[in-house]
C-alpha atoms as a PDB file:
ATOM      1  CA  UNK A   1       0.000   0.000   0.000  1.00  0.00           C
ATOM      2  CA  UNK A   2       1.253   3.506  -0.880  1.00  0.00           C
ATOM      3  CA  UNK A   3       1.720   5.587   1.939  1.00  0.00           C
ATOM      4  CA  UNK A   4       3.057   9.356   2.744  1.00  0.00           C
ATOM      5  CA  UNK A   5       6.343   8.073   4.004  1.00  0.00           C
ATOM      6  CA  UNK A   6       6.902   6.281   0.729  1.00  0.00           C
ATOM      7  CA  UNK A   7       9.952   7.226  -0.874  1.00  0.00           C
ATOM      8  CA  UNK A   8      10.107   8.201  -5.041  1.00  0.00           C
ATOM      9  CA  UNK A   9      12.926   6.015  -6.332  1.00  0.00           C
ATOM     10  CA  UNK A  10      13.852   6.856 -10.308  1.00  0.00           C
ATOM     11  CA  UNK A  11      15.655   4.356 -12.185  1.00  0.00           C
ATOM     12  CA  UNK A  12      16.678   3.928 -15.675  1.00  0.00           C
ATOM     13  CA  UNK A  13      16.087   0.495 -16.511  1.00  0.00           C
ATOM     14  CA  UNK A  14      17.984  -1.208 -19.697  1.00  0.00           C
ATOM     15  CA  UNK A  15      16.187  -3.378 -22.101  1.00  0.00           C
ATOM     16  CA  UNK A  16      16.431  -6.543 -19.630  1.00  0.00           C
ATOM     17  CA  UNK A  17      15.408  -4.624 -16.937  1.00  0.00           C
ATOM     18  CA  UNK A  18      12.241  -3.445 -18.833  1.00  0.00           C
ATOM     19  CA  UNK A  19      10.072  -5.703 -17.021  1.00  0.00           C
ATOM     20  CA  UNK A  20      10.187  -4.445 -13.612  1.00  0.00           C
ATOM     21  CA  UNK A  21       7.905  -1.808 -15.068  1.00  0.00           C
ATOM     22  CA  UNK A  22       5.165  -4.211 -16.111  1.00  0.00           C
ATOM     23  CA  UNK A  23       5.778  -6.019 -12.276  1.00  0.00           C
ATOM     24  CA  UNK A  24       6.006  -3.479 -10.180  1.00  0.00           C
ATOM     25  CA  UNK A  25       3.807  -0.263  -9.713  1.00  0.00           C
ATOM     26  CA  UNK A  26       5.399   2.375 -11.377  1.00  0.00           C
ATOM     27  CA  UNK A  27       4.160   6.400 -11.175  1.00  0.00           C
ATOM     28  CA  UNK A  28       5.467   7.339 -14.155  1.00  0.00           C
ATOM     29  CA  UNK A  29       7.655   5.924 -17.338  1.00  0.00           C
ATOM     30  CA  UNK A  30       9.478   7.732 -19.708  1.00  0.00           C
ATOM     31  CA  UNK A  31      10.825   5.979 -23.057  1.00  0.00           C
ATOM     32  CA  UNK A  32      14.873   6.718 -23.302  1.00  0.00           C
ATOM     33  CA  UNK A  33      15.210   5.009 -26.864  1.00  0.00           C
ATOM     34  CA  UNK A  34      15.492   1.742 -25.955  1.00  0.00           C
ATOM     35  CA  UNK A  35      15.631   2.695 -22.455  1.00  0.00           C
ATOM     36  CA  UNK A  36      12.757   3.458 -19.696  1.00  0.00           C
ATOM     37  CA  UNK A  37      12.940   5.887 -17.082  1.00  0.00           C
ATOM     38  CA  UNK A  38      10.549   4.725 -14.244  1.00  0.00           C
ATOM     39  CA  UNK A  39       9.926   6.510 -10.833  1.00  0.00           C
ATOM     40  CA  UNK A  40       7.971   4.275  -8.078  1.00  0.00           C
ATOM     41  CA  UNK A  41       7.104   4.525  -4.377  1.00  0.00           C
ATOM     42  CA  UNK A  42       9.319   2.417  -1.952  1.00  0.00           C
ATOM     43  CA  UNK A  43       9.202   1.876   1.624  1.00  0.00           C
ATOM     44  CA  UNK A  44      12.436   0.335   1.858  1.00  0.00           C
ATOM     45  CA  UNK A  45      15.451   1.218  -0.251  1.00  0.00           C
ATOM     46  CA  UNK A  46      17.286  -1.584   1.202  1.00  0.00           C
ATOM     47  CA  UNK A  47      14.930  -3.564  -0.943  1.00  0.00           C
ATOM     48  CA  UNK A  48      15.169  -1.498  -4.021  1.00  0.00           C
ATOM     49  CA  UNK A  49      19.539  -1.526  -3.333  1.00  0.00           C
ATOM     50  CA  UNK A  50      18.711  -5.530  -4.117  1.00  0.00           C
ATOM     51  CA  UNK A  51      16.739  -5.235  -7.131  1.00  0.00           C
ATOM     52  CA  UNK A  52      18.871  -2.615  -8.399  1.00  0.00           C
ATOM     53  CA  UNK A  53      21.625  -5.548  -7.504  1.00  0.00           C
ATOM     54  CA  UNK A  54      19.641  -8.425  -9.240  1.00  0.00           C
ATOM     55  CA  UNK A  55      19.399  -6.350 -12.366  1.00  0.00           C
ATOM     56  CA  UNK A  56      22.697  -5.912 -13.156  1.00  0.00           C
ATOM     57  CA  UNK A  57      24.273  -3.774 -15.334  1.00  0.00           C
ATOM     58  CA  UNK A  58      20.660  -3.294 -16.696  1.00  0.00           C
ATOM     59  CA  UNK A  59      19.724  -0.642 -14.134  1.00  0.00           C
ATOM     60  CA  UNK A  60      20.874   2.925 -12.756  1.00  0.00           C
ATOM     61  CA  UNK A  61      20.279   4.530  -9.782  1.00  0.00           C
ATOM     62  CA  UNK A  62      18.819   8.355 -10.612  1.00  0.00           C
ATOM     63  CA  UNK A  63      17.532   9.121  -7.300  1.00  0.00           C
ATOM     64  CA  UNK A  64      17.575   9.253  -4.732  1.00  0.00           C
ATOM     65  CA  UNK A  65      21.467   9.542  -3.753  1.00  0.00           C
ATOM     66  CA  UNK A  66      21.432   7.514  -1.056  1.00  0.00           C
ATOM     67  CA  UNK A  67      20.107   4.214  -3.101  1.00  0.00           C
ATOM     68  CA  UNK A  68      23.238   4.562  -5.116  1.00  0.00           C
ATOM     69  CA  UNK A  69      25.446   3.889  -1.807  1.00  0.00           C
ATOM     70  CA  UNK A  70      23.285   1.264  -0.582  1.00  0.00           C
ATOM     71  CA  UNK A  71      23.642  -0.424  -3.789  1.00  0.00           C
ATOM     72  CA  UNK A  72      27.479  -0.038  -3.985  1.00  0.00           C
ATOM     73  CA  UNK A  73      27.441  -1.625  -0.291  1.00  0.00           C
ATOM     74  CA  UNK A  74      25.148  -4.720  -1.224  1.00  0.00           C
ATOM     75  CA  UNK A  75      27.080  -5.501  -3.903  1.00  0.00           C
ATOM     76  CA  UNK A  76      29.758  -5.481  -2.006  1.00  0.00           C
ATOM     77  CA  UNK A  77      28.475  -7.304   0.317  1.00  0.00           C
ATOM     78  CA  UNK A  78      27.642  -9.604  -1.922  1.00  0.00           C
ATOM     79  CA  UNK A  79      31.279  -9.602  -3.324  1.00  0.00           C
ATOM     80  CA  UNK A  80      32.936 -10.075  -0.294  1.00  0.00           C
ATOM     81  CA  UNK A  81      30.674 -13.986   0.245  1.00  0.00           C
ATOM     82  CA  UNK A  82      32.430 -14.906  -2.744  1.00  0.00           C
ATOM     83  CA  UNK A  83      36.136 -13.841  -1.900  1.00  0.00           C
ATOM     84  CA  UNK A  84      35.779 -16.329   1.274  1.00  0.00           C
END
Protein backbone atom coordinates (compact mmCIF):
# COMPACT_ATOMS: atom_id res chain seq x y z
CA UNK A 1 0.00 0.00 0.00
CA UNK A 2 1.25 3.51 -0.88
CA UNK A 3 1.72 5.59 1.94
CA UNK A 4 3.06 9.36 2.74
CA UNK A 5 6.34 8.07 4.00
CA UNK A 6 6.90 6.28 0.73
CA UNK A 7 9.95 7.23 -0.87
CA UNK A 8 10.11 8.20 -5.04
CA UNK A 9 12.93 6.02 -6.33
CA UNK A 10 13.85 6.86 -10.31
CA UNK A 11 15.65 4.36 -12.18
CA UNK A 12 16.68 3.93 -15.67
CA UNK A 13 16.09 0.50 -16.51
CA UNK A 14 17.98 -1.21 -19.70
CA UNK A 15 16.19 -3.38 -22.10
CA UNK A 16 16.43 -6.54 -19.63
CA UNK A 17 15.41 -4.62 -16.94
CA UNK A 18 12.24 -3.45 -18.83
CA UNK A 19 10.07 -5.70 -17.02
CA UNK A 20 10.19 -4.44 -13.61
CA UNK A 21 7.91 -1.81 -15.07
CA UNK A 22 5.17 -4.21 -16.11
CA UNK A 23 5.78 -6.02 -12.28
CA UNK A 24 6.01 -3.48 -10.18
CA UNK A 25 3.81 -0.26 -9.71
CA UNK A 26 5.40 2.37 -11.38
CA UNK A 27 4.16 6.40 -11.18
CA UNK A 28 5.47 7.34 -14.15
CA UNK A 29 7.65 5.92 -17.34
CA UNK A 30 9.48 7.73 -19.71
CA UNK A 31 10.82 5.98 -23.06
CA UNK A 32 14.87 6.72 -23.30
CA UNK A 33 15.21 5.01 -26.86
CA UNK A 34 15.49 1.74 -25.95
CA UNK A 35 15.63 2.69 -22.45
CA UNK A 36 12.76 3.46 -19.70
CA UNK A 37 12.94 5.89 -17.08
CA UNK A 38 10.55 4.73 -14.24
CA UNK A 39 9.93 6.51 -10.83
CA UNK A 40 7.97 4.27 -8.08
CA UNK A 41 7.10 4.53 -4.38
CA UNK A 42 9.32 2.42 -1.95
CA UNK A 43 9.20 1.88 1.62
CA UNK A 44 12.44 0.34 1.86
CA UNK A 45 15.45 1.22 -0.25
CA UNK A 46 17.29 -1.58 1.20
CA UNK A 47 14.93 -3.56 -0.94
CA UNK A 48 15.17 -1.50 -4.02
CA UNK A 49 19.54 -1.53 -3.33
CA UNK A 50 18.71 -5.53 -4.12
CA UNK A 51 16.74 -5.24 -7.13
CA UNK A 52 18.87 -2.62 -8.40
CA UNK A 53 21.62 -5.55 -7.50
CA UNK A 54 19.64 -8.42 -9.24
CA UNK A 55 19.40 -6.35 -12.37
CA UNK A 56 22.70 -5.91 -13.16
CA UNK A 57 24.27 -3.77 -15.33
CA UNK A 58 20.66 -3.29 -16.70
CA UNK A 59 19.72 -0.64 -14.13
CA UNK A 60 20.87 2.93 -12.76
CA UNK A 61 20.28 4.53 -9.78
CA UNK A 62 18.82 8.36 -10.61
CA UNK A 63 17.53 9.12 -7.30
CA UNK A 64 17.57 9.25 -4.73
CA UNK A 65 21.47 9.54 -3.75
CA UNK A 66 21.43 7.51 -1.06
CA UNK A 67 20.11 4.21 -3.10
CA UNK A 68 23.24 4.56 -5.12
CA UNK A 69 25.45 3.89 -1.81
CA UNK A 70 23.28 1.26 -0.58
CA UNK A 71 23.64 -0.42 -3.79
CA UNK A 72 27.48 -0.04 -3.99
CA UNK A 73 27.44 -1.62 -0.29
CA UNK A 74 25.15 -4.72 -1.22
CA UNK A 75 27.08 -5.50 -3.90
CA UNK A 76 29.76 -5.48 -2.01
CA UNK A 77 28.47 -7.30 0.32
CA UNK A 78 27.64 -9.60 -1.92
CA UNK A 79 31.28 -9.60 -3.32
CA UNK A 80 32.94 -10.08 -0.29
CA UNK A 81 30.67 -13.99 0.24
CA UNK A 82 32.43 -14.91 -2.74
CA UNK A 83 36.14 -13.84 -1.90
CA UNK A 84 35.78 -16.33 1.27
Amino acid sequence: DRGAEDVRVRLLLRPGARWVAEYYEVERATERGKDLEVTLPAKDLAWVAKLVLRLGGEAEVLDPPELRGLARRAAEEALALYRR
